[in-house]
Protein backbone atom coordinates (compact mmCIF):
# COMPACT_ATOMS: atom_id res chain seq x y z
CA UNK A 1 0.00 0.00 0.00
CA UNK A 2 3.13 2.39 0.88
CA UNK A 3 4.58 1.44 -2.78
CA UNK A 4 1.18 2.76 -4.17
CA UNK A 5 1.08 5.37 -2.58
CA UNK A 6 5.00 6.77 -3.67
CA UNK A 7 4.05 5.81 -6.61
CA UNK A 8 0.85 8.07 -7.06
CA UNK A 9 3.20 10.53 -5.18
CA UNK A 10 5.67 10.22 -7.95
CA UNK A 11 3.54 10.18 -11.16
CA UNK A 12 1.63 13.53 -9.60
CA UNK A 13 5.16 15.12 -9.27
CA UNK A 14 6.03 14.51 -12.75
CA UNK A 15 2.37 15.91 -14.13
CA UNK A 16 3.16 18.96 -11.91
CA UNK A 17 6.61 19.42 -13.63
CA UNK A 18 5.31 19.18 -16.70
CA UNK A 19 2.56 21.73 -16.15
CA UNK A 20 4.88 24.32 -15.28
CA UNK A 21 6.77 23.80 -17.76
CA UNK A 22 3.80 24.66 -20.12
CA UNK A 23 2.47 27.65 -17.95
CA UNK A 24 5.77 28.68 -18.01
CA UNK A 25 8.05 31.14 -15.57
CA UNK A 26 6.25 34.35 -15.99
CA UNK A 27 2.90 33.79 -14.76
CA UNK A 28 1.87 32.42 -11.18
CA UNK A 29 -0.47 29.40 -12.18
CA UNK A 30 -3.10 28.93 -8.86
CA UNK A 31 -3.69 25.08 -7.67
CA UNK A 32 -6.99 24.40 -6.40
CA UNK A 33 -6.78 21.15 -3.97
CA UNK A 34 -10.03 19.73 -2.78
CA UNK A 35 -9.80 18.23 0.29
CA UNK A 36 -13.01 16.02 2.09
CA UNK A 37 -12.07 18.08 5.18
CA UNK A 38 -12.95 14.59 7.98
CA UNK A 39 -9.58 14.74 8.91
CA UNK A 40 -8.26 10.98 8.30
CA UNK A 41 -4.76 10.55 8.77
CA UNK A 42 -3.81 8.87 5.53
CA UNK A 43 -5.66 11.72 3.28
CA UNK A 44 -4.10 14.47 5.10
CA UNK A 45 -0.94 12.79 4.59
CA UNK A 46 -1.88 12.56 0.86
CA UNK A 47 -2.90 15.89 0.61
CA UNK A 48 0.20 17.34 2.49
CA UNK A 49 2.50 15.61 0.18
CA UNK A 50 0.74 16.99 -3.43
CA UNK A 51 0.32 20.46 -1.47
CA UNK A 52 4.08 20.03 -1.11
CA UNK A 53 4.52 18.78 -5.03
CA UNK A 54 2.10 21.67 -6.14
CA UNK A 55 4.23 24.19 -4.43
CA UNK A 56 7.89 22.29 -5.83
CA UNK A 57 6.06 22.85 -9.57
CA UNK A 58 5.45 27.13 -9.28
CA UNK A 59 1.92 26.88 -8.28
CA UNK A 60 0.09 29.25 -5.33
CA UNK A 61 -1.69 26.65 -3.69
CA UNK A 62 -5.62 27.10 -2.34
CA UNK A 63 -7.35 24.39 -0.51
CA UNK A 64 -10.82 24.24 -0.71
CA UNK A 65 -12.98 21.76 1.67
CA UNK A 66 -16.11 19.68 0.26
CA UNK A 67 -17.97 20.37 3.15
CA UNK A 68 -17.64 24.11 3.16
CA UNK A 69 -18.28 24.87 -0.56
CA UNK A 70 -21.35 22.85 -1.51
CA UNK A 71 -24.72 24.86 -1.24
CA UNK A 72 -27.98 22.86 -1.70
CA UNK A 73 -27.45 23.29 -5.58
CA UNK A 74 -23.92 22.35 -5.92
CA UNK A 75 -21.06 24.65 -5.92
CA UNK A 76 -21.04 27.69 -4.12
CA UNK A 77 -20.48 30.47 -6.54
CA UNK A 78 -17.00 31.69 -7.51
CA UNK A 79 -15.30 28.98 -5.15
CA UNK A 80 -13.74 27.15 -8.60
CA UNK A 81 -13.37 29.46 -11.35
CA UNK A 82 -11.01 28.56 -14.33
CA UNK A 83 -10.11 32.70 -14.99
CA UNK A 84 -8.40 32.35 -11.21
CA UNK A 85 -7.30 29.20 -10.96
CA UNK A 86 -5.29 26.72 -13.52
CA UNK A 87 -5.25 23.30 -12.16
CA UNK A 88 -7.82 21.81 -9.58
CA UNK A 89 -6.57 18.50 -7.79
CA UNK A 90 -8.53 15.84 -6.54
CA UNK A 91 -6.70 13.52 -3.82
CA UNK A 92 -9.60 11.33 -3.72
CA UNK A 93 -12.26 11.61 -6.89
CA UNK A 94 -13.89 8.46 -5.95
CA UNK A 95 -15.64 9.75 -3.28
CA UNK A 96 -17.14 13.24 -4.58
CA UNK A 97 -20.13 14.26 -3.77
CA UNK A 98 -22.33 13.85 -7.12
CA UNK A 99 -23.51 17.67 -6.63
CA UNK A 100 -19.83 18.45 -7.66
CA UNK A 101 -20.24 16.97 -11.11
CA UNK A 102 -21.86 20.56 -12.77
CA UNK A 103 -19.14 22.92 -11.11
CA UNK A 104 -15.80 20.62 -11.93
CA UNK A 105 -17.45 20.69 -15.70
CA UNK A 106 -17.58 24.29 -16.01
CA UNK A 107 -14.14 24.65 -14.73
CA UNK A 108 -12.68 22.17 -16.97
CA UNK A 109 -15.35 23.84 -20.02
CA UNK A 110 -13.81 27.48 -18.80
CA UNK A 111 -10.08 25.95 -19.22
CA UNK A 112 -9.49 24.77 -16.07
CA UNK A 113 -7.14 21.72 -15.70
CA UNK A 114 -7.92 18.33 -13.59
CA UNK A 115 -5.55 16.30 -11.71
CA UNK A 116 -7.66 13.41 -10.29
CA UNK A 117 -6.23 10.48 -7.75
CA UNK A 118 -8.14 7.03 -6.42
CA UNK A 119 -9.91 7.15 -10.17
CA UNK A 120 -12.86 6.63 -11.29
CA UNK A 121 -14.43 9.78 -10.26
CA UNK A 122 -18.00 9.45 -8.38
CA UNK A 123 -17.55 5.46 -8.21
CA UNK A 124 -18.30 5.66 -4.24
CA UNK A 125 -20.09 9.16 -3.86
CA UNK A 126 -20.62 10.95 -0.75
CA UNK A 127 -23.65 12.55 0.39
CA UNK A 128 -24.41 14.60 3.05
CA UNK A 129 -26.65 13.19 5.85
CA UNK A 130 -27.41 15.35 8.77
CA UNK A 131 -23.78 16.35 9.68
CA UNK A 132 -21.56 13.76 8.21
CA UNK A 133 -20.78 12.89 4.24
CA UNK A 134 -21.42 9.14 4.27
CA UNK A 135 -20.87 6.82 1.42
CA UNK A 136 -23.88 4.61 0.31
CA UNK A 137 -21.90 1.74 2.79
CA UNK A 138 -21.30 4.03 5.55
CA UNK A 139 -25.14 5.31 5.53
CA UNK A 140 -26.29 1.64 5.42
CA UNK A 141 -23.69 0.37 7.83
CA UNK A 142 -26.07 3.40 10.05
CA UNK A 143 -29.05 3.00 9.24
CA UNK A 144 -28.58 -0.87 10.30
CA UNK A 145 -27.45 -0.09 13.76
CA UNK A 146 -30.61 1.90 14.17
CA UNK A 147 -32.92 0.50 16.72
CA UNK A 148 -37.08 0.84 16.72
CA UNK A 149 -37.74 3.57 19.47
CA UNK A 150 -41.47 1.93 19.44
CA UNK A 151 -42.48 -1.83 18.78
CA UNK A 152 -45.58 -2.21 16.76
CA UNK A 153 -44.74 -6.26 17.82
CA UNK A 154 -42.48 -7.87 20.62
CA UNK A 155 -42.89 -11.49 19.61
CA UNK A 156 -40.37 -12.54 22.09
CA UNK A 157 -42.99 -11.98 24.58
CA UNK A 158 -45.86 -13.48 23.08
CA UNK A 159 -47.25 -16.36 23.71
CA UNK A 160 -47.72 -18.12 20.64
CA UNK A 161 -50.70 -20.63 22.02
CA UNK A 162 -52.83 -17.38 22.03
CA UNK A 163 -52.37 -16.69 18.36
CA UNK A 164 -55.20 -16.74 15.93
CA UNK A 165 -55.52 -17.55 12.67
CA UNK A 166 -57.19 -14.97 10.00
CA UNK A 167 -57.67 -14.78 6.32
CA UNK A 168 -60.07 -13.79 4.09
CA UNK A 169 -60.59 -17.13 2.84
CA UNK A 170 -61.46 -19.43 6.17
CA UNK A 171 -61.84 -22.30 4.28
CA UNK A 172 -58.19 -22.66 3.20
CA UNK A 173 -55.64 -23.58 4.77
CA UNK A 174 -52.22 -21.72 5.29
């Protein structure tokens, strides 16, 4: 998993050189890195080490946080704009939120340029539930460790001698 990882590390710093080279020394290209913001150890690690590469390659680096810049309706407005910013970096595409799908197209439509990581893009989407951003897994893995506040039926208690039979055909048998 470490070799993967210096090897993602590697290829990014090589993209990086590369697109300085082509922005060349004159202008100050802007990085955009969009982070998930939940704090794990191993993505802040990632991020920290392409903030590092962005830097190395001549770019001002922004971060931007998912949970922070989506409104109800996507993007919040000017947060990604390809007339400020040259290259937007995604440490961990898999897991976008599908409301980021619109704004990522106009920036790439305006010029903008995408460096993606942990590809495909929107394979595992995130979505927010009340204060987290939960993958479909996560939200089930919740939902199932949900308990009834109310019964409608505690069979455990019942005694099954007392049950009664009823159908809308009494003739039949079940």
């Amino acid at each position: 998993m470490r070799s993967l990882a210096c090897f993602r590390v590697a290829i990014a710093g090589f993209v990086l050189a590369a697109a300085s080279v082509l922005h060349g020394a004159d202008t100050n290209p802007v990085a955009v890195i969009w982070t998930s913001g939940e704090g794990s150890d191993s993505s802040d690690a990632s991020v920290n080490a392409l903030t590092g590469l962005i830097r190395e390659a001549g770019y001002a680096v922004e971060s931007l946080r998912i949970p922070t810049l989506l409104t109800d309706h996507g993007l919040s407005p000017g947060e990604l704009d390809a007339t400020r910013q040259d290259l937007l970096v995604l440490p961990n595409a898999r897991h976008l939120p599908p409301e980021t799908v619109a704004p990522i197209k106009r920036f790439l439509d305006g010029g903008g340029d995408v460096l993606a990581f942990n590809l495909p893009a929107w394979e595992d989407p995130v979505f927010h539930i009340g204060d987290q951003w939960l993958t479909r897994a996560d939200y089930a893995a919740a939902l199932s460790r949900q308990r009834p506040e109310v019964r409608l039926l505690d069979l455990a208690q019942a005694d099954a001698l007392t049950w009664l039979r009823h159908s809308d055909q009494p003739g039949h048998a079940t």
